[in-house]
Protein backbone atom coordinates (compact mmCIF):
# COMPACT_ATOMS: atom_id res chain seq x y z
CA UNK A 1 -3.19 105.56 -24.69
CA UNK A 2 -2.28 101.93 -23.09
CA UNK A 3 -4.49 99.35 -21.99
CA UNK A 4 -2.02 96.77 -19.82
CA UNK A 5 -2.65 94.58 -16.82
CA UNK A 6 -1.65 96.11 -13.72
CA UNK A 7 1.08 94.82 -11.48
CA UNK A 8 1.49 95.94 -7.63
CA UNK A 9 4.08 98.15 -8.69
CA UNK A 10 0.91 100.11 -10.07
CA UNK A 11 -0.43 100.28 -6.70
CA UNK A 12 0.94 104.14 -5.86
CA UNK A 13 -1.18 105.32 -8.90
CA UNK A 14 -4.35 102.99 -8.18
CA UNK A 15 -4.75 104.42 -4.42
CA UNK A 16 -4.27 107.72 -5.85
CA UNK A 17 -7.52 107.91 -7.72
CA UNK A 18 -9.53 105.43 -5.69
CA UNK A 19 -11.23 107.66 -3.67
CA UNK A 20 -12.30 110.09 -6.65
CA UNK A 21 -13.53 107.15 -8.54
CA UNK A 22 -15.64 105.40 -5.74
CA UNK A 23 -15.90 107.49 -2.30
CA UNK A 24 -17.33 105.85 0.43
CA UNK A 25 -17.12 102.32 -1.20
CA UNK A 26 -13.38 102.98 -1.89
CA UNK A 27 -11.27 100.35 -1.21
CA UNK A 28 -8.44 100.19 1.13
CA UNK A 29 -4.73 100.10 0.13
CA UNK A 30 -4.44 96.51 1.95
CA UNK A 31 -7.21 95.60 -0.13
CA UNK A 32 -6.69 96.57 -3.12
CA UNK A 33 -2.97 94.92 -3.19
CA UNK A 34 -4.77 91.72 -2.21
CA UNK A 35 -6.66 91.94 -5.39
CA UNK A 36 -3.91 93.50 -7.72
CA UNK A 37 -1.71 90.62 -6.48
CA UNK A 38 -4.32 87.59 -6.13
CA UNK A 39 -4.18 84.41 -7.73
CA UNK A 40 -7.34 84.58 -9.40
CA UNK A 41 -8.13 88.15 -9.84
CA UNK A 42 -6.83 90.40 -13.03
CA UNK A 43 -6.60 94.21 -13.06
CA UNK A 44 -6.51 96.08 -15.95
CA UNK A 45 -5.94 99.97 -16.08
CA UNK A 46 -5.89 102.61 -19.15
CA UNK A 47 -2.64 104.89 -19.10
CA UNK A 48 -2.91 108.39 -20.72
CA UNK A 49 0.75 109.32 -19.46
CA UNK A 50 -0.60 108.60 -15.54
CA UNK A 51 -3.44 106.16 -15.11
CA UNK A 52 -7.16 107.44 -15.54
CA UNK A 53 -8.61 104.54 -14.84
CA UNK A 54 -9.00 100.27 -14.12
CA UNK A 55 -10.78 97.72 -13.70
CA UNK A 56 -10.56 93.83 -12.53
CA UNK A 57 -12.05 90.47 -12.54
CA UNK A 58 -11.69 87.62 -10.25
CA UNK A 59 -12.06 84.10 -12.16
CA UNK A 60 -11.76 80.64 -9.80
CA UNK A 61 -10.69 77.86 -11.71
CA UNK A 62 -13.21 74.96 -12.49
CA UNK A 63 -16.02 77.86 -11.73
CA UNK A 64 -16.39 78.16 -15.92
CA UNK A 65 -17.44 82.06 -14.86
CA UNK A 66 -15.88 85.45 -14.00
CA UNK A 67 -16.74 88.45 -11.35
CA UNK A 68 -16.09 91.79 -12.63
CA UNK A 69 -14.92 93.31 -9.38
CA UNK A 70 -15.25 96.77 -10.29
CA UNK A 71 -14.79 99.58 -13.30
CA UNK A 72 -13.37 103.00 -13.02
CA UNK A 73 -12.18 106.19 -15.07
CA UNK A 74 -11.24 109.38 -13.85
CA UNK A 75 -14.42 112.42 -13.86
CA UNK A 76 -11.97 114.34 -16.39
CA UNK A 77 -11.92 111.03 -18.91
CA UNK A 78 -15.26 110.03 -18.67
CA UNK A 79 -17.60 110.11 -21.59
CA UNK A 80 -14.43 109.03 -24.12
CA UNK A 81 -15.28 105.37 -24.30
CA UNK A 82 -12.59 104.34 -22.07
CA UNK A 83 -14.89 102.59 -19.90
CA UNK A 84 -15.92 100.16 -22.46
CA UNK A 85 -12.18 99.73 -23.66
CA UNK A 86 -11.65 98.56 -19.95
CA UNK A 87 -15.00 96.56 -19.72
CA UNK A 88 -14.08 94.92 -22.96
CA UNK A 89 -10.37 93.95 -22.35
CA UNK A 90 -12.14 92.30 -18.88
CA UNK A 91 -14.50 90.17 -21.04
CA UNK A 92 -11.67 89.32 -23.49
CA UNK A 93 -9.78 87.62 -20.83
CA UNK A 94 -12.72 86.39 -19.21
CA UNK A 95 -13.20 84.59 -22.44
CA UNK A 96 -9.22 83.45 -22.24
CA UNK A 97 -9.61 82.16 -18.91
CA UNK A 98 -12.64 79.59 -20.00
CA UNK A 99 -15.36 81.76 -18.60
CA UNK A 100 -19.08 81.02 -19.74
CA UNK A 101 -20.04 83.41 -17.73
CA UNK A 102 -19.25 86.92 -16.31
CA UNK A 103 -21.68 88.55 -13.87
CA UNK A 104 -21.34 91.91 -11.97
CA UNK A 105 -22.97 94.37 -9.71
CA UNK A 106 -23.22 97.95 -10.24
CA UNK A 107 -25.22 100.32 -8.30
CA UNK A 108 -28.73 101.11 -9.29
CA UNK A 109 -28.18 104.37 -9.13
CA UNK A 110 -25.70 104.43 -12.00
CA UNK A 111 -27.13 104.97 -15.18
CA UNK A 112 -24.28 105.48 -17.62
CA UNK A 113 -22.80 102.17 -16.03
CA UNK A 114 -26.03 100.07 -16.66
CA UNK A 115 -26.65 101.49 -19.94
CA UNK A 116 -22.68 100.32 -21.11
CA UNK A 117 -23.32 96.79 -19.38
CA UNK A 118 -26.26 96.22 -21.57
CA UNK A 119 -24.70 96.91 -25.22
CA UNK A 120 -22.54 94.96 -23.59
CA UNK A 121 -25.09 92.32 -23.36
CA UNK A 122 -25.31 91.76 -20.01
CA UNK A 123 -28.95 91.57 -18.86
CA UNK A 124 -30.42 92.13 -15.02
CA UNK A 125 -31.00 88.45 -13.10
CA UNK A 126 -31.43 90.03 -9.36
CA UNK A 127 -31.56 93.02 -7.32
CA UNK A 128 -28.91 92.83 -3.65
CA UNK A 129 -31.73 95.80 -1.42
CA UNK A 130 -29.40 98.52 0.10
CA UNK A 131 -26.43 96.46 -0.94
CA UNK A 132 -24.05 99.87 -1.03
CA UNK A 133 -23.96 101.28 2.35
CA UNK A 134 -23.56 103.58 4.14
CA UNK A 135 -26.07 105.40 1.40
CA UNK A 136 -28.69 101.83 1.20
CA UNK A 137 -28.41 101.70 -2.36
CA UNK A 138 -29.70 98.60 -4.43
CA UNK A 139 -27.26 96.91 -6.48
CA UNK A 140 -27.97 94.91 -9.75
CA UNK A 141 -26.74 91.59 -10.53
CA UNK A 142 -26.19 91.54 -14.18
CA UNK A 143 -25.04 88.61 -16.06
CA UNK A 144 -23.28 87.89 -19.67
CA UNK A 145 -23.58 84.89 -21.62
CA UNK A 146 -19.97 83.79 -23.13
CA UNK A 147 -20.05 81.33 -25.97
CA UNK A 148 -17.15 79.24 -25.43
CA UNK A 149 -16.06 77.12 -29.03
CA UNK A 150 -16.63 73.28 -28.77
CA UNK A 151 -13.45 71.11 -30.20
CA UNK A 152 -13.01 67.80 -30.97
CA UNK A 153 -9.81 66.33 -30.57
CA UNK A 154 -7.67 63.55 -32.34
CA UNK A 155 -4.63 61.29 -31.19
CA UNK A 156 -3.33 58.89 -32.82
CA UNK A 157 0.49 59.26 -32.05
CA UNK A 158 1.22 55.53 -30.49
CA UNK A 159 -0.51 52.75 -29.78
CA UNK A 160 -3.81 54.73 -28.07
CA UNK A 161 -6.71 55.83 -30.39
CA UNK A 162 -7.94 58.98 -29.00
CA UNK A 163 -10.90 61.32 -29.13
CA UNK A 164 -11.77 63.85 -26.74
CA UNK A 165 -14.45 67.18 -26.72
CA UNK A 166 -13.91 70.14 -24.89
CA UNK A 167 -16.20 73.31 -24.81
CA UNK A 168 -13.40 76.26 -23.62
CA UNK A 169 -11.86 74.94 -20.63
CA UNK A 170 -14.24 72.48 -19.68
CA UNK A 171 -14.04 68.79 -20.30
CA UNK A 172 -17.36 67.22 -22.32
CA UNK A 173 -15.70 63.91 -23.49
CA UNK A 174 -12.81 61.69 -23.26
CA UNK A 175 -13.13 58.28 -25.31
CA UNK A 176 -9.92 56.33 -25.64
CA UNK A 177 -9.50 52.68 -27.45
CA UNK A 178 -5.64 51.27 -26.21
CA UNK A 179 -4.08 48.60 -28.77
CA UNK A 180 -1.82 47.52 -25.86
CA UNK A 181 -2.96 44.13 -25.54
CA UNK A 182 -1.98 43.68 -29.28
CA UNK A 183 1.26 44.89 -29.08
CA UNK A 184 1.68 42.89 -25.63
CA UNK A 185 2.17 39.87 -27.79
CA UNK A 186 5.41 41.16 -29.74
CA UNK A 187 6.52 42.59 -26.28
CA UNK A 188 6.73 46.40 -27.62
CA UNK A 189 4.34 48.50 -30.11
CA UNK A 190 4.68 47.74 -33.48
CA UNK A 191 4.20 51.05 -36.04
CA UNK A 192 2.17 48.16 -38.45
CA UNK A 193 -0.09 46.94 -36.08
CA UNK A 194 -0.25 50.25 -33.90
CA UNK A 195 -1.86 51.74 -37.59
CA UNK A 196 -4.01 48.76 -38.49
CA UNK A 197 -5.31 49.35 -34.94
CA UNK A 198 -6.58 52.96 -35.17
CA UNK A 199 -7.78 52.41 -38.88
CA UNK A 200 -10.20 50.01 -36.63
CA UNK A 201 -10.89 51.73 -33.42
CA UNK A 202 -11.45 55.93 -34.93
CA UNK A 203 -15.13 55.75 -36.27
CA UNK A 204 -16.44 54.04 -33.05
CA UNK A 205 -14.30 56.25 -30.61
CA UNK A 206 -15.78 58.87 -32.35
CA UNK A 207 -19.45 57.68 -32.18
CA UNK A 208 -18.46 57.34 -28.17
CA UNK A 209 -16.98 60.91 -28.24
CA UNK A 210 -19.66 62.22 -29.64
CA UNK A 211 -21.87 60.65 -27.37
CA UNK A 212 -20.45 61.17 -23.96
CA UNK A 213 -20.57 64.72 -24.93
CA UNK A 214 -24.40 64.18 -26.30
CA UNK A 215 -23.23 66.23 -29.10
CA UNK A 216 -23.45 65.57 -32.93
CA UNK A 217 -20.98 66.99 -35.34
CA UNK A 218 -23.27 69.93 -36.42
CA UNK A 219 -22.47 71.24 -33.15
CA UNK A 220 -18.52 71.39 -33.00
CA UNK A 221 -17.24 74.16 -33.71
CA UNK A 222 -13.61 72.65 -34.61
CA UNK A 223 -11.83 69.94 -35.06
CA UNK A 224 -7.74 69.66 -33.48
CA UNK A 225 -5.89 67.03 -34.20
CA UNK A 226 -2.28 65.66 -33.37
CA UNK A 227 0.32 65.70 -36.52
CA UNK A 228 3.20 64.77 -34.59
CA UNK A 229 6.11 64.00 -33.18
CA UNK A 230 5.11 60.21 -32.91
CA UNK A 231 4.73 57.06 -35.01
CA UNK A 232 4.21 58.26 -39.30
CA UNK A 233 1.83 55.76 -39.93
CA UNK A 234 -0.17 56.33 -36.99
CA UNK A 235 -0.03 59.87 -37.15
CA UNK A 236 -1.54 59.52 -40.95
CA UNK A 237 -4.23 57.36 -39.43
CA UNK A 238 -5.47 59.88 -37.19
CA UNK A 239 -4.43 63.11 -39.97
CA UNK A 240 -6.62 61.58 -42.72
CA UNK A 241 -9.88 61.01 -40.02
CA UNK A 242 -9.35 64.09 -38.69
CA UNK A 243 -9.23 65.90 -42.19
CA UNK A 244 -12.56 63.56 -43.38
CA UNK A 245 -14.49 65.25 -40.39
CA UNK A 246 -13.47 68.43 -41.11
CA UNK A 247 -14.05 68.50 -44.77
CA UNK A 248 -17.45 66.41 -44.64
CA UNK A 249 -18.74 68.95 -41.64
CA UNK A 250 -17.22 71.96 -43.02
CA UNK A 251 -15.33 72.51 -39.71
CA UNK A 252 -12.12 74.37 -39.81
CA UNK A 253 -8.96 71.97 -38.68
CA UNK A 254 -6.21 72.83 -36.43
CA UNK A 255 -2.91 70.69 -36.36
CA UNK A 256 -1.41 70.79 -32.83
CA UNK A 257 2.23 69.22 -31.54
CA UNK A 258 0.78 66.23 -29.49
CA UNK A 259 3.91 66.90 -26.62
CA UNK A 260 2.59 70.53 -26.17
CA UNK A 261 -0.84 68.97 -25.68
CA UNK A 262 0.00 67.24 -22.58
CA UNK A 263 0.19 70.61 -20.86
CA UNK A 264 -2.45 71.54 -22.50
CA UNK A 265 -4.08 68.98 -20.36
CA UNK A 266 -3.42 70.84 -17.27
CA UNK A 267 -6.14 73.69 -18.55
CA UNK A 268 -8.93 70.90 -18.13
CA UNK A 269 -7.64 69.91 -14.90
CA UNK A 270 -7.05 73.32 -13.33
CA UNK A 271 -9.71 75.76 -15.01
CA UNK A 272 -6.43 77.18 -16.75
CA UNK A 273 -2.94 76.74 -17.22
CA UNK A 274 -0.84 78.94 -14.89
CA UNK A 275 2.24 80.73 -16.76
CA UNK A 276 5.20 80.27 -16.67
CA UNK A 277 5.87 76.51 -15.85
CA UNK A 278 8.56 73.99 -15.91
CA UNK A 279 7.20 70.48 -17.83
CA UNK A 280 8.59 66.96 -17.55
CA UNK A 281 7.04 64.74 -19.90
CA UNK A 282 7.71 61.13 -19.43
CA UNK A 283 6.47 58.49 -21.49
CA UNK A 284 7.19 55.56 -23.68
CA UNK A 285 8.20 57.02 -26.79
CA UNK A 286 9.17 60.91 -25.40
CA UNK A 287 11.33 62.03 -22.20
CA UNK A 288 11.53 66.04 -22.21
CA UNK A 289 11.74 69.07 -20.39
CA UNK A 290 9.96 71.67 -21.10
CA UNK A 291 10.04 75.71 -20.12
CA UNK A 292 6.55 76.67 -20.89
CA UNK A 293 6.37 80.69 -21.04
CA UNK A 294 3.51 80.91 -23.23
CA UNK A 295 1.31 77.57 -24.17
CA UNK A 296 0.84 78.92 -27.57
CA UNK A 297 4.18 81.15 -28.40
CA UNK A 298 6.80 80.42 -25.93
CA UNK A 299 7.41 76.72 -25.20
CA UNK A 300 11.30 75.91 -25.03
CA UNK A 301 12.63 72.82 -25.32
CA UNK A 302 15.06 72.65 -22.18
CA UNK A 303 16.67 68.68 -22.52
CA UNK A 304 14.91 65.89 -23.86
CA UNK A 305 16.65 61.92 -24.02
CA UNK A 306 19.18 60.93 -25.98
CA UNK A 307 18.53 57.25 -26.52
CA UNK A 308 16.28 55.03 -24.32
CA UNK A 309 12.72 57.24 -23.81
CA UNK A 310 12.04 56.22 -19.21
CA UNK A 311 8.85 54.71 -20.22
CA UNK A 312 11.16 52.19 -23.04
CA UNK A 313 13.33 51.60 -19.83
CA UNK A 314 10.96 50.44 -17.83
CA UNK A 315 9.36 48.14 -21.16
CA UNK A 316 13.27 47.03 -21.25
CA UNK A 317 14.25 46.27 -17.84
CA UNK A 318 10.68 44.54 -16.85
CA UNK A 319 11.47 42.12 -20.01
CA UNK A 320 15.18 41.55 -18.21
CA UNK A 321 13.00 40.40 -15.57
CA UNK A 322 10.66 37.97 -16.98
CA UNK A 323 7.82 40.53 -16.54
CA UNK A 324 5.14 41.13 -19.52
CA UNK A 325 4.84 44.20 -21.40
CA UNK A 326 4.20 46.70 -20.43
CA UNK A 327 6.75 47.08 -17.86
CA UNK A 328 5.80 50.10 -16.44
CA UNK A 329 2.94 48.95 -13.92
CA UNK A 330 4.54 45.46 -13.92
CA UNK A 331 7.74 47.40 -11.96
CA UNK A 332 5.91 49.67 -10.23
CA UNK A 333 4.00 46.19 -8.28
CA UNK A 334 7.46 44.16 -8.30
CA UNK A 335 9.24 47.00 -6.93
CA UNK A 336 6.59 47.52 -3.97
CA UNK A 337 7.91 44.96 -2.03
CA UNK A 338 12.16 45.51 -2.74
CA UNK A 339 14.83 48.06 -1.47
CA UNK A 340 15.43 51.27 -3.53
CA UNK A 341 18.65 51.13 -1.38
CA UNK A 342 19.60 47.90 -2.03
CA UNK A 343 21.64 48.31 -5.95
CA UNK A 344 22.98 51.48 -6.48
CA UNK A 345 22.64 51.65 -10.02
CA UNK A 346 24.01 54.57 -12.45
CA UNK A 347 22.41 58.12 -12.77
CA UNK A 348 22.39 58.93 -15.98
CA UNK A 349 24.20 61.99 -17.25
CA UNK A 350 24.03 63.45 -13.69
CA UNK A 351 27.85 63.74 -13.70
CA UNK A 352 29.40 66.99 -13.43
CA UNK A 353 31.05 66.62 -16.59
CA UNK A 354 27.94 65.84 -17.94
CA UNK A 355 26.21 69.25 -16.83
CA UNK A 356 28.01 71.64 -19.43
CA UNK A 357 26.57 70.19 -22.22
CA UNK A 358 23.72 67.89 -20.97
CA UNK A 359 22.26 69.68 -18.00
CA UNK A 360 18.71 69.05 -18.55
CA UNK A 361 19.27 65.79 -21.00
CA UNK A 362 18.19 62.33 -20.44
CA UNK A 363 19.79 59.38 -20.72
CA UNK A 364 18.22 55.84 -20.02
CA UNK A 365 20.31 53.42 -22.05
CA UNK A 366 23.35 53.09 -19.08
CA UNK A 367 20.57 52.01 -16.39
CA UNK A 368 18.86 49.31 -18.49
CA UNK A 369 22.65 47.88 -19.33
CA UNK A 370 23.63 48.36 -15.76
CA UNK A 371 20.22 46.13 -14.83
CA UNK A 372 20.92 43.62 -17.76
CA UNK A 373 24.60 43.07 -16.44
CA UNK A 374 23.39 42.63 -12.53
CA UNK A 375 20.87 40.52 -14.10
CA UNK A 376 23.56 38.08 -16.14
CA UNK A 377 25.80 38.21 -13.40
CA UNK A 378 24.16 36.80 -10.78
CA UNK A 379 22.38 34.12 -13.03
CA UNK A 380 25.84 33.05 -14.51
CA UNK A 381 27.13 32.83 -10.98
CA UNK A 382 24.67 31.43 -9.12
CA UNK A 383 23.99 33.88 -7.04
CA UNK A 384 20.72 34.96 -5.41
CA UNK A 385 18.97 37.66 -7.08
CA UNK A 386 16.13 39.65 -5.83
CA UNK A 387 13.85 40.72 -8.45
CA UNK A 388 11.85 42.92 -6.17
CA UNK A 389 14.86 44.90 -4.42
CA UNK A 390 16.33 45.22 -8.68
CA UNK A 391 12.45 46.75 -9.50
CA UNK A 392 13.14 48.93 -6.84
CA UNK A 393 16.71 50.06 -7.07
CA UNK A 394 16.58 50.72 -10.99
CA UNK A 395 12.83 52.34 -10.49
CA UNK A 396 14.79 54.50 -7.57
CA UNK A 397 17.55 55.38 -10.09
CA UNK A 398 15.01 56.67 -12.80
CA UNK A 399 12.63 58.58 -10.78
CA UNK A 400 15.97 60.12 -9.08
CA UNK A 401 17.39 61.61 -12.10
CA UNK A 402 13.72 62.74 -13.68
CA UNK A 403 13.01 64.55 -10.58
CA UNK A 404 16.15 66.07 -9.98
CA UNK A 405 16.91 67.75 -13.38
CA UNK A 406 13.37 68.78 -12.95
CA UNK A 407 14.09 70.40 -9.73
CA UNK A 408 16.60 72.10 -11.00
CA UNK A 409 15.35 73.13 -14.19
CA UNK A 410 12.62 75.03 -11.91
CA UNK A 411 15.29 76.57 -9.39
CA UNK A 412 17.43 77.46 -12.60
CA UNK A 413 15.03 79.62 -14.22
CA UNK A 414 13.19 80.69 -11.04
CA UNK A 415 9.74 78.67 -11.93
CA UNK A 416 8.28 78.04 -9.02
CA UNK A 417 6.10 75.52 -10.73
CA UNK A 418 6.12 71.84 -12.32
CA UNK A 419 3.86 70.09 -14.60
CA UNK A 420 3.92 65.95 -14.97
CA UNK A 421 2.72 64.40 -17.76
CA UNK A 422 2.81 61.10 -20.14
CA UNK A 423 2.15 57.58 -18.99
CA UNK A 424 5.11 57.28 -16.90
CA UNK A 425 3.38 59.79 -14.17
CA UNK A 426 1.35 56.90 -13.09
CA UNK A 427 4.09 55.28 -11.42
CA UNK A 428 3.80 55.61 -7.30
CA UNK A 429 7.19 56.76 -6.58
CA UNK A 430 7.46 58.97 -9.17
CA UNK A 431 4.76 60.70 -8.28
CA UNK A 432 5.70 60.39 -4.31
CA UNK A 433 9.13 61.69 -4.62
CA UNK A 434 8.05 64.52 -7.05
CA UNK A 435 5.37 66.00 -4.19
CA UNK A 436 8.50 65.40 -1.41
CA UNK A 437 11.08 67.39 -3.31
CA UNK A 438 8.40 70.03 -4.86
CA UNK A 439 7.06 70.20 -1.25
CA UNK A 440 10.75 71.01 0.49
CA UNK A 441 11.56 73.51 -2.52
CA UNK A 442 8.72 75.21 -2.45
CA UNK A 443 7.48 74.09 -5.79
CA UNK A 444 3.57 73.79 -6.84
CA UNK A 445 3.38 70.64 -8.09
CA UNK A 446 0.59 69.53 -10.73
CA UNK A 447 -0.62 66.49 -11.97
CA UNK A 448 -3.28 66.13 -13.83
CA UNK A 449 -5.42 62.88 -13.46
CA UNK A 450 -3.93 59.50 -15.09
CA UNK A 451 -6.97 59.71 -17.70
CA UNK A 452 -5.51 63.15 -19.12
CA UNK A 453 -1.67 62.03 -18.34
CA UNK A 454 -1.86 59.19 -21.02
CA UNK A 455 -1.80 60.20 -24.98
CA UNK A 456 -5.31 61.78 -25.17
CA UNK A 457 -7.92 63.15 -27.32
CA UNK A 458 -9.09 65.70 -24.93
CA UNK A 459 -5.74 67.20 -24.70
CA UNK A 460 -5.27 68.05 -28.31
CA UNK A 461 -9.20 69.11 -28.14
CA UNK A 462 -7.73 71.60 -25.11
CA UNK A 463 -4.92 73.09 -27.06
CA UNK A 464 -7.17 73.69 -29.78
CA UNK A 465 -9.37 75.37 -28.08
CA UNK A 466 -7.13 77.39 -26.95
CA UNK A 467 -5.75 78.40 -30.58
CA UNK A 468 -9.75 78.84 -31.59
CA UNK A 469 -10.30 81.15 -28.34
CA UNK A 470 -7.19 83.16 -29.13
CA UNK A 471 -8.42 83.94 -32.52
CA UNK A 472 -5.43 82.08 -34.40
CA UNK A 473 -6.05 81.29 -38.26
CA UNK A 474 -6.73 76.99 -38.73
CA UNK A 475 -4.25 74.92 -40.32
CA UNK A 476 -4.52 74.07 -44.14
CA UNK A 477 -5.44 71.33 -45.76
CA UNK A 478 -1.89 70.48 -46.83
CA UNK A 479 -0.24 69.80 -43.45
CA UNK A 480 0.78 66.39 -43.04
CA UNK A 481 2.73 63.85 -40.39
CA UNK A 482 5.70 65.49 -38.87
CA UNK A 483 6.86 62.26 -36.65
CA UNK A 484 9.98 64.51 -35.13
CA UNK A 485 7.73 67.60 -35.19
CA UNK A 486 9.66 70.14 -32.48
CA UNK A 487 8.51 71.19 -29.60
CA UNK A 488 8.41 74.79 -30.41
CA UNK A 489 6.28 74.51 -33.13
CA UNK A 490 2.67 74.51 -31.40
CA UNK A 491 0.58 74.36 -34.73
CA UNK A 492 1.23 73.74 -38.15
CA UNK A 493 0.07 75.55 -41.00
């Protein structure tokens, strides 16, 4: 016996016991593909050789609840339990999806049905009158409670204390303290000072978490925390507060890669993260491409950089240009007013020569040199030199080779799907010429908002979560700061 989620190549065997299973309210074949094939519906059927029977659920993201859309086994199978084996897997990825809630109507008629729904647990909230036609039979509404685990999250990986709560999918909390201004005097982030700072800032983010949320600790149910890649000493920061909570409260601890987290992110935006996807993370400290199968099993590391990070480029070329740190939003307002046209700077390993081996790589170093020497030049020479239309043209070159070998990491492996993340995203062209190339190549774009793009609590809360809700084993005590942790290693044990 197999219990599998149905596909519409299913469909043949579906129609074929349809009208056995539900007569007059039997769907059509139109509609049932509809459903088998929807974007928010799942269909589950159990296989004894040929398929005896299915079920389905319908779950809209940010809705925090699912609609069992109907259950069904064969006359000559019922009475075996295989109606609760379907009801069940339903609930258990009701339960993956977020859901808080699952609710259902069953005729009133159907006694075996309503007695399975309530060891179930579902209890009666309303009655549809002669909701079944053409017989005029009442249907129940019937409703389950889910219990979805609460999470606090810890990041601590730069220069941003972070602490964020999630309860399943949803968002409760989202505190952040930034050091930035600290580091702004020394022009860059400073691993020292960057520590110092979230030694400082974690009990009251915390308190503020914790607030937000109007929780107390007694009430989380786990605490996540980042151990890496990013800065040792802040990592340890953040690794030592997170292990204090856990061992004071008696909460079991999960440590979660913080680059991972970022799509993470995209569950609290979206409901839930849609499989498979392609992710470009762009930041200060990490540039990478991702090929995200699996959030929890299957993440693939498709190019990352190789020197210069695009968010250290922009830091770099903004100081080339007399602008404070950081650059990022300082280029992003110079460059508003120059030409992208009007310097053609270089492309970095966008060569052909460059694709065997670095086809999905990143390289940032050649641009900021290629700025430094226009820079020198035309100062040494006399010449006039316009700042904005240099913003422009080296933000142009950047955002050009991010996007592309995103592009193309999504036509390459036939994702039809991209994921931005990391500070960078907030920059205005990067985020207009993503949406104009994902738009002409047919490419769902997502982004979640700038608040979970930055390093952020809630995201490591999210990917916890979603270890907790999976049933995965919590970390040991004896983890510890990985500051090159890979990307294919989700959680550490």
């Amino acid at each position: 016996m197999e219990i599998r989620e149905l596909t519409t190549s299913d469909l043949t065997a579906v129609m074929a016991i349809e009208p056995e299973l539900f007569g007059d309210d039997a769907w059509t074949e139109n509609s049932m593909t509809s459903e088998i094939a929807g974007q928010f519906t799942h269909y589950f059927g159990v296989f004894e050789d040929e398929l005896v029977g299915y079920g389905g659920i319908s779950s809209i993201p940010n809705s925090f609840a699912s609609d069992i859309q109907t259950i069904g086994i064969t006359q000559s199978r019922q009475g075996q339990g295989l109606g609760r084996m379907l009801a069940e897997a339903l609930l258990a990825k009701a339960k993956s999806l977020g859901s808080e809630a699952v609710f259902l109507d069953v005729r009133a008629d159907n006694s075996g049905a309503i007695a399975l729904y309530k060891k179930l647990g579902f209890v009666q909230i309303d009655v549809r009158k002669n909701y079944y036609r053409p017989a005029g039979v009442d249907a129940l509404v019937m409703k389950l409670e889910i219990y979805q685990p609460i999470v606090l999250g810890v990041e601590s990986t730069c220069d941003e204390t972070g602490i964020g709560i999630v309860k399943g999918n949803r968002l409760l909390a989202n505190a952040l303290h930034s050091s930035m201004d600290e580091h702004a005097k020394f022009g860059g982030v400073v691993p020292e000072v960057a520590a110092r700072a979230h030694l400082e800032a974690m009990q009251p983010t915390i308190q503020r978490a914790l607030q937000e949320a109007g929780l107390s600790m007694s009430q989380v149910d786990a605490i996540a925390v980042a151990n890496g890649p990013g800065l040792a000493g802040a990592l340890m920061v953040g690794i030592g507060a997170a292990k204090a909570l856990a061992i004071a409260n008696d909460k079991p601890i999960y440590a979660v890669n913080h680059l991972v987290g970022h799509v993470g992110a995209d569950v609290l935006e979206s409901g839930s993260v849609t499989l498979p996807t392609i992710a470009l993370l762009v930041s200060g400290g990490h540039t990478s491409l991702l090929l995200v199968r699996d959030l929890l099993d299957d993440v693939e590391l498709l190019g990352e950089t190789i020197d210069d990070a695009a968010g250290e480029a922009f830091d770099k070329v903004a100081r080339v240009l007399g602008l404070p740190y950081p650059g990022g939003p300082e280029i992003d307002k110079l460059a508003a007013t120059g030409d992208p046209k009007a310097i053609r700077f270089p492309r970095g390993l966008s060569l052909p020569k460059d694709m065997v081996k670095h086809r999905f790589d990143f390289s940032f170093s050649g641009l900021k040199t290629a700025v430094a020497r226009h820079v020198e030049k035309a100062e040494d020479h006399g010449l006039p030199l316009s700042k904005p239309d240099v913003a422009a043209s080296f933000r142009e070159a950047a955002v050009d080779v991010l996007i592309t070998k995103a592009i193309n990491a999504c036509e390459r492996y036939q994702v039809r799907r991209l994921l931005l993340g990391g500070g960078v995203v907030a920059n205005a062209r990067l985020r207009q010429v993503a949406k104009e190339r994902c738009d002409a190549a047919g490419i769902e774009l997502r982004i979640p908002r700038f608040s979970l793009c930055t390093d952020n609590g809630a995201m490591i809360a999210s990917l916890g979560a979603q270890l907790v809700m999976a049933g995965r084993a919590p970390s040991s005590l004896g983890f510890g700061a990985e500051s090159t942790l890979e990307v294919t290693k989700v959680q550490s044990l």
